[in-house]
Protein backbone atom coordinates (compact mmCIF):
# COMPACT_ATOMS: atom_id res chain seq x y z
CA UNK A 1 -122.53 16.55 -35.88
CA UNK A 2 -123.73 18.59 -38.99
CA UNK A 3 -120.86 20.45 -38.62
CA UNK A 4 -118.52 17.88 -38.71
CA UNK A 5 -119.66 16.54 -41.55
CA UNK A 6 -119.84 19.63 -43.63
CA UNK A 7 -115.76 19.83 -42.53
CA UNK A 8 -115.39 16.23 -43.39
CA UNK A 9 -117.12 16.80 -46.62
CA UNK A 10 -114.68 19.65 -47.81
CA UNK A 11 -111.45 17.78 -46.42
CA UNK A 12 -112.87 14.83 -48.66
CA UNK A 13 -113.16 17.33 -51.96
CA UNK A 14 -110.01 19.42 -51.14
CA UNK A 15 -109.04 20.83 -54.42
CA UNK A 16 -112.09 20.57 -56.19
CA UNK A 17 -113.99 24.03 -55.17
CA UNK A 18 -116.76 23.25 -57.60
CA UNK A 19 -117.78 20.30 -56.18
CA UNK A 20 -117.75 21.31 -52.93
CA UNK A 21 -119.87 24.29 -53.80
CA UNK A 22 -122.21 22.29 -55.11
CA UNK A 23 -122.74 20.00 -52.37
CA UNK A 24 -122.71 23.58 -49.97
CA UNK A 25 -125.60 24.63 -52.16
CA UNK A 26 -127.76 21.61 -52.18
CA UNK A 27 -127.65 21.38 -48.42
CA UNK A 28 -128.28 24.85 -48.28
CA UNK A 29 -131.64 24.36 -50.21
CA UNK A 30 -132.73 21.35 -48.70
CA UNK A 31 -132.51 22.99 -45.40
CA UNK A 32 -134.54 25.76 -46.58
CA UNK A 33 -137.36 23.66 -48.17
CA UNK A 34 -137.48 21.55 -45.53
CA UNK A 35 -137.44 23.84 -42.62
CA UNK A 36 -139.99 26.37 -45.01
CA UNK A 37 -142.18 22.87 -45.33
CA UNK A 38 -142.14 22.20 -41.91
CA UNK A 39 -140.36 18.88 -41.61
CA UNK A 40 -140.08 17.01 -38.59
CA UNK A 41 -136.48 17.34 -36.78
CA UNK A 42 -135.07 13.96 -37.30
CA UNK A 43 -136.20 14.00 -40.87
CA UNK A 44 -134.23 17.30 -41.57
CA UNK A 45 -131.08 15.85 -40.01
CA UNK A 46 -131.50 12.68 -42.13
CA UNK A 47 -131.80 15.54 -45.15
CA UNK A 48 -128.94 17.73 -43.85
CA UNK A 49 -127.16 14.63 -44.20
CA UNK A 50 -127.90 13.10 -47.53
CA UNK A 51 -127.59 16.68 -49.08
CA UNK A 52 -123.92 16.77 -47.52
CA UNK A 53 -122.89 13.54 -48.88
CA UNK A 54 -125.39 13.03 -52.21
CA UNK A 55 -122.10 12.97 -54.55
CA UNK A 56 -119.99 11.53 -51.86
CA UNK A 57 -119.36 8.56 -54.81
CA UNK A 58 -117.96 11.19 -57.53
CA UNK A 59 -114.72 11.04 -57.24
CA UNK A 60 -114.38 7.22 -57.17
CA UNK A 61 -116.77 7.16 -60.16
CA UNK A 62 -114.17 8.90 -61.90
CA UNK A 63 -111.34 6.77 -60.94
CA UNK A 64 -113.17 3.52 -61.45
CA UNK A 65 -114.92 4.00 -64.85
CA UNK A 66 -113.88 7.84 -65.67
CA UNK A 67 -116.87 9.01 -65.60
CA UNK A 68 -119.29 10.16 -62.90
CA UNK A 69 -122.81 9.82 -64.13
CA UNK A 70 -125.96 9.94 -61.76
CA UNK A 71 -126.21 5.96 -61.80
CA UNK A 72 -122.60 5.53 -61.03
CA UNK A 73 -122.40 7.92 -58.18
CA UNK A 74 -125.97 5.81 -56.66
CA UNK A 75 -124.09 2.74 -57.11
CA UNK A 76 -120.53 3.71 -55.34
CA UNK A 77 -121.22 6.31 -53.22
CA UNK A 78 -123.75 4.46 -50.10
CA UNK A 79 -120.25 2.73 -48.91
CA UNK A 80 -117.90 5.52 -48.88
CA UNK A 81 -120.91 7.24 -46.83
CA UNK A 82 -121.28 4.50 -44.68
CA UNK A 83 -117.56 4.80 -43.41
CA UNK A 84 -117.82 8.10 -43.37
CA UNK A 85 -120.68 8.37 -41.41
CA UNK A 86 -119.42 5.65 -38.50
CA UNK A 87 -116.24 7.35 -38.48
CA UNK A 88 -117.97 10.72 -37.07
CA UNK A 89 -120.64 8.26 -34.99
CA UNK A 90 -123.75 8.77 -36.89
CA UNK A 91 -126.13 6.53 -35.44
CA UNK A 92 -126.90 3.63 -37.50
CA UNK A 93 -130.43 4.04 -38.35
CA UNK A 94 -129.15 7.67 -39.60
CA UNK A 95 -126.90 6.24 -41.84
CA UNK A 96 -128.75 3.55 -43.43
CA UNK A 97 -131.15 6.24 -44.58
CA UNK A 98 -128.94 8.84 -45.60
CA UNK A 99 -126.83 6.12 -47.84
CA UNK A 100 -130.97 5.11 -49.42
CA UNK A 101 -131.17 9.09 -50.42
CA UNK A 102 -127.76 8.80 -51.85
CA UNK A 103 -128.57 5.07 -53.54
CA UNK A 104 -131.71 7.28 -55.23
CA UNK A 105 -131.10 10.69 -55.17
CA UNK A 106 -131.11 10.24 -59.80
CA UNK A 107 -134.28 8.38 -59.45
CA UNK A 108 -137.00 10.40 -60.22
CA UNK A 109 -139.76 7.53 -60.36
CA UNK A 110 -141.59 6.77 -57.18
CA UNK A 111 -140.32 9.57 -55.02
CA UNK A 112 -141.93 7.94 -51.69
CA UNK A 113 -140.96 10.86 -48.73
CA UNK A 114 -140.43 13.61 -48.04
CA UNK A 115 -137.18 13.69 -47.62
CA UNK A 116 -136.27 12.13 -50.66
CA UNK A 117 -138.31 14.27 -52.51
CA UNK A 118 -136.64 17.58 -51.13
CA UNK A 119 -133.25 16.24 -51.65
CA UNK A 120 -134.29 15.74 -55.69
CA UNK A 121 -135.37 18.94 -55.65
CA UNK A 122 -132.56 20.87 -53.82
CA UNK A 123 -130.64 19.18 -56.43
CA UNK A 124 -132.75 20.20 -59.03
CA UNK A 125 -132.04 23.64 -58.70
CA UNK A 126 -128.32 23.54 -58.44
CA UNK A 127 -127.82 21.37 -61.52
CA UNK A 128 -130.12 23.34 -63.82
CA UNK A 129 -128.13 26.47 -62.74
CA UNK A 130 -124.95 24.94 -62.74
CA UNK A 131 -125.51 22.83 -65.89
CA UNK A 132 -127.34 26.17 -67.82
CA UNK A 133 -130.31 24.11 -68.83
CA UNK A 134 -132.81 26.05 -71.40
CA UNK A 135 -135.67 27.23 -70.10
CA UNK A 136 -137.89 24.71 -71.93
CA UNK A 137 -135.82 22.26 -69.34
CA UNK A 138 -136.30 23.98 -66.70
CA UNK A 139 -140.17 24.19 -67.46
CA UNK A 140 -140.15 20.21 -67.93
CA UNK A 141 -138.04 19.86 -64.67
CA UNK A 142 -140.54 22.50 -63.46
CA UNK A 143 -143.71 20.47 -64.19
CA UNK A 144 -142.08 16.44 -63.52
CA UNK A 145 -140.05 16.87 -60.57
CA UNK A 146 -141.09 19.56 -58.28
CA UNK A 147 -144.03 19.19 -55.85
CA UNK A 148 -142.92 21.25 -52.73
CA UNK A 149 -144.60 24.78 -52.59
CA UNK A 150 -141.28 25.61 -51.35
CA UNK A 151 -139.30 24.18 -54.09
CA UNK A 152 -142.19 25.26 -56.95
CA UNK A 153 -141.36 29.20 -55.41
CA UNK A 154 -137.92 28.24 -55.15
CA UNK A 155 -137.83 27.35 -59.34
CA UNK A 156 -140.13 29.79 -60.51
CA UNK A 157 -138.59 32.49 -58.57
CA UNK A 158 -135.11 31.70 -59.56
CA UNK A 159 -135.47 30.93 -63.07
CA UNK A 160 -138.18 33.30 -63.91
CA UNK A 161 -140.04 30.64 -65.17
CA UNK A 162 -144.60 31.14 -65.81
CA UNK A 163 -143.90 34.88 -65.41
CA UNK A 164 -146.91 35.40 -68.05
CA UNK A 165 -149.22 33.00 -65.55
CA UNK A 166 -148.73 35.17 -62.42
């Protein structure tokens, strides 16, 4: 079912290679946190899922108000993952919590599972790459965001951030 989706993902971004290499990367983290962190099966399906379809919304954000801002995409994108999702028979309890993880995934307050919190992170580390945040950023990011030991390793490894603290 994964699989489908991923294909469903990249027929729903054809033409636009750097979105659908974010998404790619995202899910590729999450998996890797979460399967590094030991998560539960169903809970890394639910995750698989959400990192899939996170930005799912972007493209009608762009149409609808040009412009595709983290709040926007929360706002449009549970529906079009809803569809999507009972199109390729998700089941429904699936669904309803992949589209929450979508609804959130630029909330950063009251991160409440684990799940959620791996898909912030995942995301995490593809925007600051993608985006080329400073360092100080990353460091903020770093010290507000990330409470995995996965994801920590993940940031400090890939950023070379606290090299003078190892």
């Amino acid at each position: 079912m994964l699989n489908q989706l991923h294909l469903a993902m990249i027929e729903l971004y054809s033409g636009d290679a750097k979105r659908i290499q974010h998404f790619c990367k995202v899910h590729s983290y999450a998996k890797l946190i979460a399967e590094m962190e030991n998560v539960d099966e169903d809970t890394l399906f639910i995750l698989e899922a959400a990192a899939l379809t996170h930005d799912i919304g972007i493209h009608l954000c762009e149409e609808k108000y040009g412009n595709c801002n983290g709040k926007l995409q929360e706002k449009e994108g549970p529906a079009i993952a809803k569809k999507l999702l009972a199109d390729l028979h998700f089941e429904e309890r699936v669904s309803e919590r992949v589209q929450y993880l979508i609804a959130h995934h630029h909330t950063y307050e009251n991160i409440d599972s684990i799940d959620y919190q791996i898909l912030v992170e995942a995301d995490f580390l593809v925007n600051m790459y993608e985006d080329e945040l400073a360092k100080e950023a990353i460091e903020y990011a770093y010290e507000k965001i990330f409470k995995t030991d996965t994801g920590k390793k993940l940031c400090r490894e890939m950023f070379r951030i606290f090299d003078e603290k190892r």
